[in-house]
C-alpha atoms as a PDB file:
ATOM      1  CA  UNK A   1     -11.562  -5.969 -10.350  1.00  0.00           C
ATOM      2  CA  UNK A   2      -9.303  -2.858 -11.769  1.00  0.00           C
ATOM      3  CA  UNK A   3     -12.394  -1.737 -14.070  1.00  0.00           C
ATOM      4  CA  UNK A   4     -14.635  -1.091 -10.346  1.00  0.00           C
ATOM      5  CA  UNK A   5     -11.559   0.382  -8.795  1.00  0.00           C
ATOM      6  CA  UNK A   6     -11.453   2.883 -11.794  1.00  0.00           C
ATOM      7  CA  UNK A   7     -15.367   3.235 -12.009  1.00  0.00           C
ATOM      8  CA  UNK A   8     -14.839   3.852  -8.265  1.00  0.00           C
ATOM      9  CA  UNK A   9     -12.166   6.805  -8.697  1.00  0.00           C
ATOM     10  CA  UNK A  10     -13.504   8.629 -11.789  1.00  0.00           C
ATOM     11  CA  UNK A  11     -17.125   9.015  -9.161  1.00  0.00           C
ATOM     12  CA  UNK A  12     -14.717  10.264  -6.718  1.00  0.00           C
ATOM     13  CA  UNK A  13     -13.094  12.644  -9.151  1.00  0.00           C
ATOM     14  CA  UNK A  14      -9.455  11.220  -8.389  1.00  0.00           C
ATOM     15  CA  UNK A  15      -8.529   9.077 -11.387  1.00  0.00           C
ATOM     16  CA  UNK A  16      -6.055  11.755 -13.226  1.00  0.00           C
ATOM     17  CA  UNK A  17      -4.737  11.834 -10.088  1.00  0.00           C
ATOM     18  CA  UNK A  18      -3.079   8.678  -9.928  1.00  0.00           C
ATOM     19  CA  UNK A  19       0.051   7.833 -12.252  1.00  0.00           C
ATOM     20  CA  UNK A  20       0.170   3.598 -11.571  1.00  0.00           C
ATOM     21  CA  UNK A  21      -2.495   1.640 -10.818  1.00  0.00           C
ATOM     22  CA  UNK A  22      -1.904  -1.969 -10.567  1.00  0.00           C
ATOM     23  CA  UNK A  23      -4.165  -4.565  -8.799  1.00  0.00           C
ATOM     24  CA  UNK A  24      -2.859  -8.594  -7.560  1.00  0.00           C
ATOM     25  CA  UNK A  25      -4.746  -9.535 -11.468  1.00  0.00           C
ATOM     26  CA  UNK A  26      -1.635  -8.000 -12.897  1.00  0.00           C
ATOM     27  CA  UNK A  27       0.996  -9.503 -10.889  1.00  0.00           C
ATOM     28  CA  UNK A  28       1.131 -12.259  -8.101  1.00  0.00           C
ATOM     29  CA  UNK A  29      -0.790 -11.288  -5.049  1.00  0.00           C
ATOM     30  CA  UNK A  30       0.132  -9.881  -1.709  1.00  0.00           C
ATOM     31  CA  UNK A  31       2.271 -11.239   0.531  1.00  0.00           C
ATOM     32  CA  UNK A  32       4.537 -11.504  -3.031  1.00  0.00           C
ATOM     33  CA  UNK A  33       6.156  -8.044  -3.340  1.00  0.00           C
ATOM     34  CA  UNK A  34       6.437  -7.696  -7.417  1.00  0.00           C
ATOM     35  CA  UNK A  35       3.516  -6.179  -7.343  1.00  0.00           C
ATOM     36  CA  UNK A  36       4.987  -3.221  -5.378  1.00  0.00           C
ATOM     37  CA  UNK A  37       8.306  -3.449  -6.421  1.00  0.00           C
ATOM     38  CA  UNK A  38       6.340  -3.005 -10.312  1.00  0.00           C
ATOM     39  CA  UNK A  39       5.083   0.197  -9.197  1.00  0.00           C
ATOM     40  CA  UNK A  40       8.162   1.857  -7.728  1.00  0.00           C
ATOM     41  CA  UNK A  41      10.039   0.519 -11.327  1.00  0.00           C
ATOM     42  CA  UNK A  42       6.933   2.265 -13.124  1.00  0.00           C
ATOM     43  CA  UNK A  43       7.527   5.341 -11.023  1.00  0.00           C
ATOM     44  CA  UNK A  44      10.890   5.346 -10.931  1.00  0.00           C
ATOM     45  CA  UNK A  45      11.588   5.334  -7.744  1.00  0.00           C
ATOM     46  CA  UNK A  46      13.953   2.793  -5.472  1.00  0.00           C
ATOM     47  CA  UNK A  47      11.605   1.092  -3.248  1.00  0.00           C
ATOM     48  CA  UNK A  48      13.630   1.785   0.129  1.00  0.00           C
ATOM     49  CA  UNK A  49      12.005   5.590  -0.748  1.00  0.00           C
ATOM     50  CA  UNK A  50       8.658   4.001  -1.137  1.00  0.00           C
ATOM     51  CA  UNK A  51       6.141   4.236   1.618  1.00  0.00           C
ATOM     52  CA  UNK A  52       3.084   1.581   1.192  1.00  0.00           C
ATOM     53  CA  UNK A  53       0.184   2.058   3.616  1.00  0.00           C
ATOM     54  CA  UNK A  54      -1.046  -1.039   4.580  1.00  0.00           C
ATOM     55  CA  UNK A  55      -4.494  -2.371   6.919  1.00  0.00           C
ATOM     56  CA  UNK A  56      -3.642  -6.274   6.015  1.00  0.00           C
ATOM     57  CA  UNK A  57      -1.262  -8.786   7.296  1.00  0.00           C
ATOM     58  CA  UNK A  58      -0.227  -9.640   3.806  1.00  0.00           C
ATOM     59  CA  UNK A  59       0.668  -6.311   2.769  1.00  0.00           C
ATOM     60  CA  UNK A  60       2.653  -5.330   5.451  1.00  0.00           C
ATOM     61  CA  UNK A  61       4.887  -8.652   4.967  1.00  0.00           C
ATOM     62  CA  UNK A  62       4.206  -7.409   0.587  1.00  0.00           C
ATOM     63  CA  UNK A  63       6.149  -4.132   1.862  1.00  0.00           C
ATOM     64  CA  UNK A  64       8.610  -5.278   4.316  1.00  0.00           C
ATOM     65  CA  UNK A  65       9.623  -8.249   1.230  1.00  0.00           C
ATOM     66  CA  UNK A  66      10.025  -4.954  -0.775  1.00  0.00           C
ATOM     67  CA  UNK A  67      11.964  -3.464   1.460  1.00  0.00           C
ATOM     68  CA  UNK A  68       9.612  -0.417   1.725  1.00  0.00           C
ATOM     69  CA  UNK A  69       8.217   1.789   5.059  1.00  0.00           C
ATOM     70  CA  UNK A  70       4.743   0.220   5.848  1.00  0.00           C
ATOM     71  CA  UNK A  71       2.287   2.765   7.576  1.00  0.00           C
ATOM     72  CA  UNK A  72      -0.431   0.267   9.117  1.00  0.00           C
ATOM     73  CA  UNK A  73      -3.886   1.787   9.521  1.00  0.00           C
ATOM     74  CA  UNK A  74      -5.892  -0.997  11.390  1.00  0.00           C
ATOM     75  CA  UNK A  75      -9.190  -1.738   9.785  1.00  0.00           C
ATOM     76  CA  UNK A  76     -11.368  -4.516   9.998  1.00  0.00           C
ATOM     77  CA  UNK A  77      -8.528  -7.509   9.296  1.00  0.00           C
ATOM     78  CA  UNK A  78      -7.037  -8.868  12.118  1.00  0.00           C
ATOM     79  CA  UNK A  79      -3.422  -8.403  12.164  1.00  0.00           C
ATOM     80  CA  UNK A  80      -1.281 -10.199  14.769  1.00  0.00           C
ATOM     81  CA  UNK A  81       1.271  -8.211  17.204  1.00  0.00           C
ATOM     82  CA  UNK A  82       4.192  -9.416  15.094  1.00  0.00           C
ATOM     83  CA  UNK A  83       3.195  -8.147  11.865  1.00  0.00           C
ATOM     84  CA  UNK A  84       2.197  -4.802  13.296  1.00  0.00           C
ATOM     85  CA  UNK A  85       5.323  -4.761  15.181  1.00  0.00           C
ATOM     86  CA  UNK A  86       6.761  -4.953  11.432  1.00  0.00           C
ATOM     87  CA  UNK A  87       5.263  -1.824  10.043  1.00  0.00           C
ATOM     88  CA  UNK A  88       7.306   1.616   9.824  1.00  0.00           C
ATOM     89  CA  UNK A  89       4.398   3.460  12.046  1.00  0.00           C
ATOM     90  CA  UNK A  90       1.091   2.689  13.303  1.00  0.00           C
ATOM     91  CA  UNK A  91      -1.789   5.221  12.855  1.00  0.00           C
ATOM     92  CA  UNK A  92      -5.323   4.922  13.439  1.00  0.00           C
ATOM     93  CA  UNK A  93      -6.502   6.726  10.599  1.00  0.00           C
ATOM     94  CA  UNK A  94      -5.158   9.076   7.305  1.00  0.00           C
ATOM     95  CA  UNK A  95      -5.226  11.911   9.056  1.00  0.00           C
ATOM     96  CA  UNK A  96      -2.799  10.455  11.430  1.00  0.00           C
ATOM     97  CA  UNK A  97      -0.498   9.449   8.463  1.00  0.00           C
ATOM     98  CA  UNK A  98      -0.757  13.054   7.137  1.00  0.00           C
ATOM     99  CA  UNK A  99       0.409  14.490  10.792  1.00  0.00           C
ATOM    100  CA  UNK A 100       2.961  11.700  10.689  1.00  0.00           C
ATOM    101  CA  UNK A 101       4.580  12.900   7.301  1.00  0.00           C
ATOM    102  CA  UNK A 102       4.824  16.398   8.247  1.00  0.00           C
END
């Protein structure tokens, strides 16, 4: 799975962009936050200054376990009114996020 999601960034030209990449092969899965909380230790960075966009049920509950903001972007996953109600912000798409940040 992590050799396609590499083959998929070097064809989109972004794979010196990113400085961690870690999929649920190297740690337990989402809902389990190590996998997150691995990446802000890699980074260096505490994970309440993390913020994890999410479009699944189990990785909003992976961030809020982390004790991270969650920006959910619905996709095609149904996620119940609970969980959303969990997430940091709500925003239909990345250029919402972007306005968001700002």
């Amino acid at each position: 799975f992590k050799e396609i999601i590499q083959q998929v960034l070097h064809y989109l030209g972004f794979e010196m962009k990113i400085d961690v990449l870690m999929t649920g092969e190297d740690l337990r899965p989402k809902p389990n936050p190590d996998i997150l909380l691995k990446i802000a230790e890699k980074l260096d960075v505490q994970p309440s200054e993390c913020l994890v966009l999410e479009d699944s049920s189990v990785g909003i509950e992976a961030a809020v376990r982390a004790n991270m903001k969650v920006g959910y972007i619905p996709d095609i996953a149904y996620v119940d009114g609970e969980t959303r109600n969990r997430a940091t912000f709500i925003c239909k798409d990345l250029a919402e996020v972007i306005a968001y940040l700002k």
